[in-house]
Protein backbone atom coordinates (compact mmCIF):
# COMPACT_ATOMS: atom_id res chain seq x y z
CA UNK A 1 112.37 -207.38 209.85
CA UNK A 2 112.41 -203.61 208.61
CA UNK A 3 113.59 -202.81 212.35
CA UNK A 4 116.03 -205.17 212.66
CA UNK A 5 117.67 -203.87 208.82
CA UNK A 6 117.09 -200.48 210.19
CA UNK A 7 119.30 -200.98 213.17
CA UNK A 8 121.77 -203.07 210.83
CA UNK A 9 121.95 -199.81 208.94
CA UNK A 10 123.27 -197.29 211.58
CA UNK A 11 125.37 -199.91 212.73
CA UNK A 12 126.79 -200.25 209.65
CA UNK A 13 126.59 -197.23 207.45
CA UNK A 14 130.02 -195.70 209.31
CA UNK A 15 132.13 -198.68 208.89
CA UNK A 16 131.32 -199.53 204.78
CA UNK A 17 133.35 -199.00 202.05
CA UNK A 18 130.76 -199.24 199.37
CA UNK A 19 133.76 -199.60 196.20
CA UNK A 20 134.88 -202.37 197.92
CA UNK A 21 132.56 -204.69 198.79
CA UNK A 22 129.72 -204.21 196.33
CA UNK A 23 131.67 -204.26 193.52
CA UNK A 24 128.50 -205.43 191.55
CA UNK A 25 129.11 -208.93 190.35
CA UNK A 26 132.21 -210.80 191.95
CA UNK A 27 133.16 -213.63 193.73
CA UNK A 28 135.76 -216.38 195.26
CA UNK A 29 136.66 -219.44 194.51
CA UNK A 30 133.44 -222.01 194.47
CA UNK A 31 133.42 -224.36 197.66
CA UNK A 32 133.30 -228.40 197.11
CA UNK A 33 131.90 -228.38 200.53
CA UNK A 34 128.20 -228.02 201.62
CA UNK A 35 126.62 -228.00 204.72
CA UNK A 36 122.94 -228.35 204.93
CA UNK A 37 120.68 -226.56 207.44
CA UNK A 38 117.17 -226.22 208.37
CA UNK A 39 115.65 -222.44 208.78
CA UNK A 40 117.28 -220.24 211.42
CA UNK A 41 121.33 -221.18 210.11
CA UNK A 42 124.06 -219.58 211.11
CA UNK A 43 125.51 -216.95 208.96
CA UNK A 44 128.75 -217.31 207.65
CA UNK A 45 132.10 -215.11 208.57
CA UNK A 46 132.24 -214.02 204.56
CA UNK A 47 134.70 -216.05 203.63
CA UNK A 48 135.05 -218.71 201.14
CA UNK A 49 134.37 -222.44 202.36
CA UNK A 50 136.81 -224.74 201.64
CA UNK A 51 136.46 -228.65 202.54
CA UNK A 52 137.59 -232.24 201.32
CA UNK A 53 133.83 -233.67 201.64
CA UNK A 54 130.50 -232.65 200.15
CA UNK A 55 126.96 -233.32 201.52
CA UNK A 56 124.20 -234.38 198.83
CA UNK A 57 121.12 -232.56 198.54
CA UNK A 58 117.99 -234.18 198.07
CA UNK A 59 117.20 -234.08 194.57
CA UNK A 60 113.76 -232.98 192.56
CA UNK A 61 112.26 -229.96 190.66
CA UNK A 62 115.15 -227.61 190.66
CA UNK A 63 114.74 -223.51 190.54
CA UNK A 64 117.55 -221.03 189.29
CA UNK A 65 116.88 -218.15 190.60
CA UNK A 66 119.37 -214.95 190.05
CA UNK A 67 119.65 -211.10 190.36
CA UNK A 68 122.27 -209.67 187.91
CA UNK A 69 123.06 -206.03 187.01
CA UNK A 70 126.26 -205.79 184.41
CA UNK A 71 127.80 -202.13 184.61
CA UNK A 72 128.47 -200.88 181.34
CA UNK A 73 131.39 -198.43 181.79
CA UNK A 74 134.79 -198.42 182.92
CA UNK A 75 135.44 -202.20 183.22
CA UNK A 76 136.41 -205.03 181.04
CA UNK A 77 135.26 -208.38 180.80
CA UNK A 78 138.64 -209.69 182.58
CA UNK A 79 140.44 -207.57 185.63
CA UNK A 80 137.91 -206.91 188.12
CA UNK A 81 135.14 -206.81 185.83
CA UNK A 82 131.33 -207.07 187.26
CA UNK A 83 130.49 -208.70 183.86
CA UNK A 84 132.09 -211.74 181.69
CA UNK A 85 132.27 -212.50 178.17
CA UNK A 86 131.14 -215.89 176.78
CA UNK A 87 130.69 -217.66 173.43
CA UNK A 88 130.27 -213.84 172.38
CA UNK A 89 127.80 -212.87 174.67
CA UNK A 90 128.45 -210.20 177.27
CA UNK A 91 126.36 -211.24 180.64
CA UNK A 92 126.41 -210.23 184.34
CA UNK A 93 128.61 -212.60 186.59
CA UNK A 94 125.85 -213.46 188.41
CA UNK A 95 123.83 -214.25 185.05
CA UNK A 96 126.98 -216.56 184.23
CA UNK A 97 127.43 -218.45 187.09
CA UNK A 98 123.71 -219.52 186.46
CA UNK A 99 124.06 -220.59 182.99
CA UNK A 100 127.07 -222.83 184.20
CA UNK A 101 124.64 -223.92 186.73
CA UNK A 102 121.84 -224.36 184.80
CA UNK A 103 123.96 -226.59 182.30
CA UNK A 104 124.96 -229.14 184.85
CA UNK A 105 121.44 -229.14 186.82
CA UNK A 106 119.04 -229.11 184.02
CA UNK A 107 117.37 -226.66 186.60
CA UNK A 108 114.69 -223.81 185.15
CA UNK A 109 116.26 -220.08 185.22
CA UNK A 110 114.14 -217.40 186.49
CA UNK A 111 115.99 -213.79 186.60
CA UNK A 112 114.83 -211.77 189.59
CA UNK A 113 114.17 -208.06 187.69
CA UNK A 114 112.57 -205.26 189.00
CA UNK A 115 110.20 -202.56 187.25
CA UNK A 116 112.55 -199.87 187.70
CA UNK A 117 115.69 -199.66 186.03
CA UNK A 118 119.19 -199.64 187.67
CA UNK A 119 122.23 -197.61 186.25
CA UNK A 120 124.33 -199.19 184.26
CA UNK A 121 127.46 -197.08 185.14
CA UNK A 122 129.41 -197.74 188.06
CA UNK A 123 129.87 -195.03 190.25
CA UNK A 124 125.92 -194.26 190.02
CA UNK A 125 124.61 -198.28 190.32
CA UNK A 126 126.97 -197.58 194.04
CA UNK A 127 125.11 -194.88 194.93
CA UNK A 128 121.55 -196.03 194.01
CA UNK A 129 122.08 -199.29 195.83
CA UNK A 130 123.51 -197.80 199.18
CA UNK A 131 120.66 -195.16 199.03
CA UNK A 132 117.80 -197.88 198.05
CA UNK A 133 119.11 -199.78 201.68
CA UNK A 134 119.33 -196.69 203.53
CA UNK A 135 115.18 -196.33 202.79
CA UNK A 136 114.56 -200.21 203.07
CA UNK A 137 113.26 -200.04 199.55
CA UNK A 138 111.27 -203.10 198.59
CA UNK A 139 111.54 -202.55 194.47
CA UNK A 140 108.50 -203.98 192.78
CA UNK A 141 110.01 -207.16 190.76
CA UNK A 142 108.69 -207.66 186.85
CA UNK A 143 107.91 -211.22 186.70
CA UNK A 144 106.64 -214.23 188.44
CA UNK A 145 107.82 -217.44 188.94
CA UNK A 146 105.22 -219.70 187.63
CA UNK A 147 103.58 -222.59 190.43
CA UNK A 148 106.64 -221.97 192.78
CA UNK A 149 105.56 -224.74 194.72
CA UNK A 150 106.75 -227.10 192.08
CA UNK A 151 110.26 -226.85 192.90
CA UNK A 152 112.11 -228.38 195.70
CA UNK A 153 115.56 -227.04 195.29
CA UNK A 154 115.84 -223.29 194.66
CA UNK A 155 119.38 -222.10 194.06
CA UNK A 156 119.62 -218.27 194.62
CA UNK A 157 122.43 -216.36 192.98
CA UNK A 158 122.96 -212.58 193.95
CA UNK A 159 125.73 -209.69 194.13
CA UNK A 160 127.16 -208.54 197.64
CA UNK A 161 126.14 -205.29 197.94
CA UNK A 162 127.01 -203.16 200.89
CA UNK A 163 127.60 -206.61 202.69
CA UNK A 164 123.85 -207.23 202.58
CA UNK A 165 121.56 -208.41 200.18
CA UNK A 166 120.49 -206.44 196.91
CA UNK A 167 117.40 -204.93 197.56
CA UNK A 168 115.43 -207.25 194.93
CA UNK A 169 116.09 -210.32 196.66
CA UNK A 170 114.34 -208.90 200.02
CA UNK A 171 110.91 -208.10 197.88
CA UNK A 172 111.96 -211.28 196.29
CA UNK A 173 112.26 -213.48 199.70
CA UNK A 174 109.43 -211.59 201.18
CA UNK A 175 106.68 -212.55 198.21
CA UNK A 176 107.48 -216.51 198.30
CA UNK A 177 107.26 -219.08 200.78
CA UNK A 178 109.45 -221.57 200.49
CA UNK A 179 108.79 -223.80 203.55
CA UNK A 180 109.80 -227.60 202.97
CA UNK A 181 112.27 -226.33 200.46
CA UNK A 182 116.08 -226.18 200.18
CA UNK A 183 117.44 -222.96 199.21
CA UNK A 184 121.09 -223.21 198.21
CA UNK A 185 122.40 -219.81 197.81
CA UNK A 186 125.45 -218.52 195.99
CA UNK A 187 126.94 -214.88 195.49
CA UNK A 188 129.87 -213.16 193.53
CA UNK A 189 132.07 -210.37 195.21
CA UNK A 190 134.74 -207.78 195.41
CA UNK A 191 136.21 -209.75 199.14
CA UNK A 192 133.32 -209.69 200.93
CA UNK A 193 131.88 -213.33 200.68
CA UNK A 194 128.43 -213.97 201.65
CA UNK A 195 128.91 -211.53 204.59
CA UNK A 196 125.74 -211.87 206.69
CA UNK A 197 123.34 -212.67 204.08
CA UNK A 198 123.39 -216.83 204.56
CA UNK A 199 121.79 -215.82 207.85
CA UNK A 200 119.16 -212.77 206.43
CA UNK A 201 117.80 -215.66 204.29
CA UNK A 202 117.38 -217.94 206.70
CA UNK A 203 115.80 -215.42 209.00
CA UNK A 204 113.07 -214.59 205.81
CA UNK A 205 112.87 -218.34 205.29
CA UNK A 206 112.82 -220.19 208.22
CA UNK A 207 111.09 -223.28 207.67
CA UNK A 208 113.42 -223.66 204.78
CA UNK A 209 115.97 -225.71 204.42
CA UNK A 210 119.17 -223.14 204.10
CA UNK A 211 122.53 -224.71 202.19
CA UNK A 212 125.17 -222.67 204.38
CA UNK A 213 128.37 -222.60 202.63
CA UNK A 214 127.53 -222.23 199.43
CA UNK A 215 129.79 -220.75 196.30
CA UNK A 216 131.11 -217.47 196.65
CA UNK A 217 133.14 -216.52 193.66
CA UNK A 218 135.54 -213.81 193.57
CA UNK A 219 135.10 -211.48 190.32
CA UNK A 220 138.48 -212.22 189.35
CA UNK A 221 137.66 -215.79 188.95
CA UNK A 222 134.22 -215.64 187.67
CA UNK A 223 135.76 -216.64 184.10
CA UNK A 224 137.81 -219.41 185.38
CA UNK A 225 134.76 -221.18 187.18
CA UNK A 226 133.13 -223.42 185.36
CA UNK A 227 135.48 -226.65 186.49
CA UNK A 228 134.61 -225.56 189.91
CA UNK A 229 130.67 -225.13 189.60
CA UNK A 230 130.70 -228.63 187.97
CA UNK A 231 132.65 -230.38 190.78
CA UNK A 232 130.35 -228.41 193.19
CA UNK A 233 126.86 -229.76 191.46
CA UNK A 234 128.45 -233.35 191.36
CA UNK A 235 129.25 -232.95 195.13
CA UNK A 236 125.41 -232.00 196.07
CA UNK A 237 124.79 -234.95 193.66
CA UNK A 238 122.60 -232.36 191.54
CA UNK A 239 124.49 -232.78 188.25
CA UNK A 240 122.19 -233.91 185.47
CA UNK A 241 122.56 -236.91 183.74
């Protein structure tokens, strides 16, 4: 794995324009259609799915499961923002898409933190990210899920960052097996979709069962999304009754 993100690295390092497609917490428009796949899917092309049908999921113990890092400076909570404001509470996008999931699943939230802290400002959080995947970093996290095994669905929510996954979520996917589960991820973004990452889990996971085509939410329409997550859930046949 750590030779295969090294060469992804090189290849890629050249070609990235961090600004614009790790703009922390953003996303596109969430997609009605889902396609489920056992371990070893395909990755997607980073664009948004869009589809008139929907594939259930089989239902049981459902997991949250979300990394979420607001910046704090030169952004509101409206135009291109990586944070949203709701009921008066200022939140990640990430962090927000999960409470809207959370209230139509019934699911448990778990928020994937690390012991160290990252910068809240924008230009630095950039730099500290590209720099933590340049040196493969595996950040200790801060917390547990308790008896993981419990759960059979495990939603996983995360930021594009430098068309990869956050850092977290590889220490994250590394410590936990989920075989025999379904992992449904979703991500918000600057443009970027899920780039590669539908595949990077499935290659960590493989004897998972790997949603495809989840949501990807643009940042611009994180606030406008909670009509969309709610068709979405009632499409996997998720929602809670």
């Amino acid at each position: 794995m750590r030779k295969r993100k090294a060469a992804l690295v090189l290849c890629a390092a050249a070609a990235l324009s961090l600004a614009a497609c790790s703009s922390q917490e953003t996303g596109e428009q969430t997609s009605s259609s889902q396609t489920q796949t056992t371990g070893g899917a395909a990755g997607t092309d980073g664009t948004d799915t869009a589809g008139s049908g929907s594939t259930s999921v089989s239902g049981g113990r459902i997991l949250i499961a979300y990394f979420s890092v607001p910046e704090t400076d030169g952004v509101d909570t409206e135009a291109s923002a990586s944070r949203v404001s709701a009921d008066g509470e200022v939140m990640g996008n990430n962090e927000y898409i999960t409470r809207l999931m959370q209230q139509e699943t019934g699911g448990d939230l778990f928020a994937i933190e690390t012991v160290q802290e990252y910068p809240g400002t924008h230009d630095d959080l950039l730099d500290f990210a590209y720099n933590e995947m340049l040196d493969d970093e595996r950040p200790d996290l801060a917390s547990q899920i308790q008896v993981p095994g419990s759960y059979d669905v495990i939603f996983l929510g995360y930021p594009n960052w430098n068309e990869d996954l956050p850092m977290p979520l590889y220490t994250f996917l590394e410590e936990y097996d989920f075989s025999g589960k379904t992992i449904i991820p979703f991500t918000t973004h600057g443009g970027s979709g899920f780039s590669r990452t539908i595949q990077t889990i499935a290659d960590m996971q493989p004897d998972a069962a790997v949603v495809e085509d989840g949501p990807s939410i643009s940042r611009n329409d994180v606030g406008d999304a909670q009509g969309d997550v709610s068709d979405w859930i009632a499409g996997l046949g998720l929602a809670s009754e």
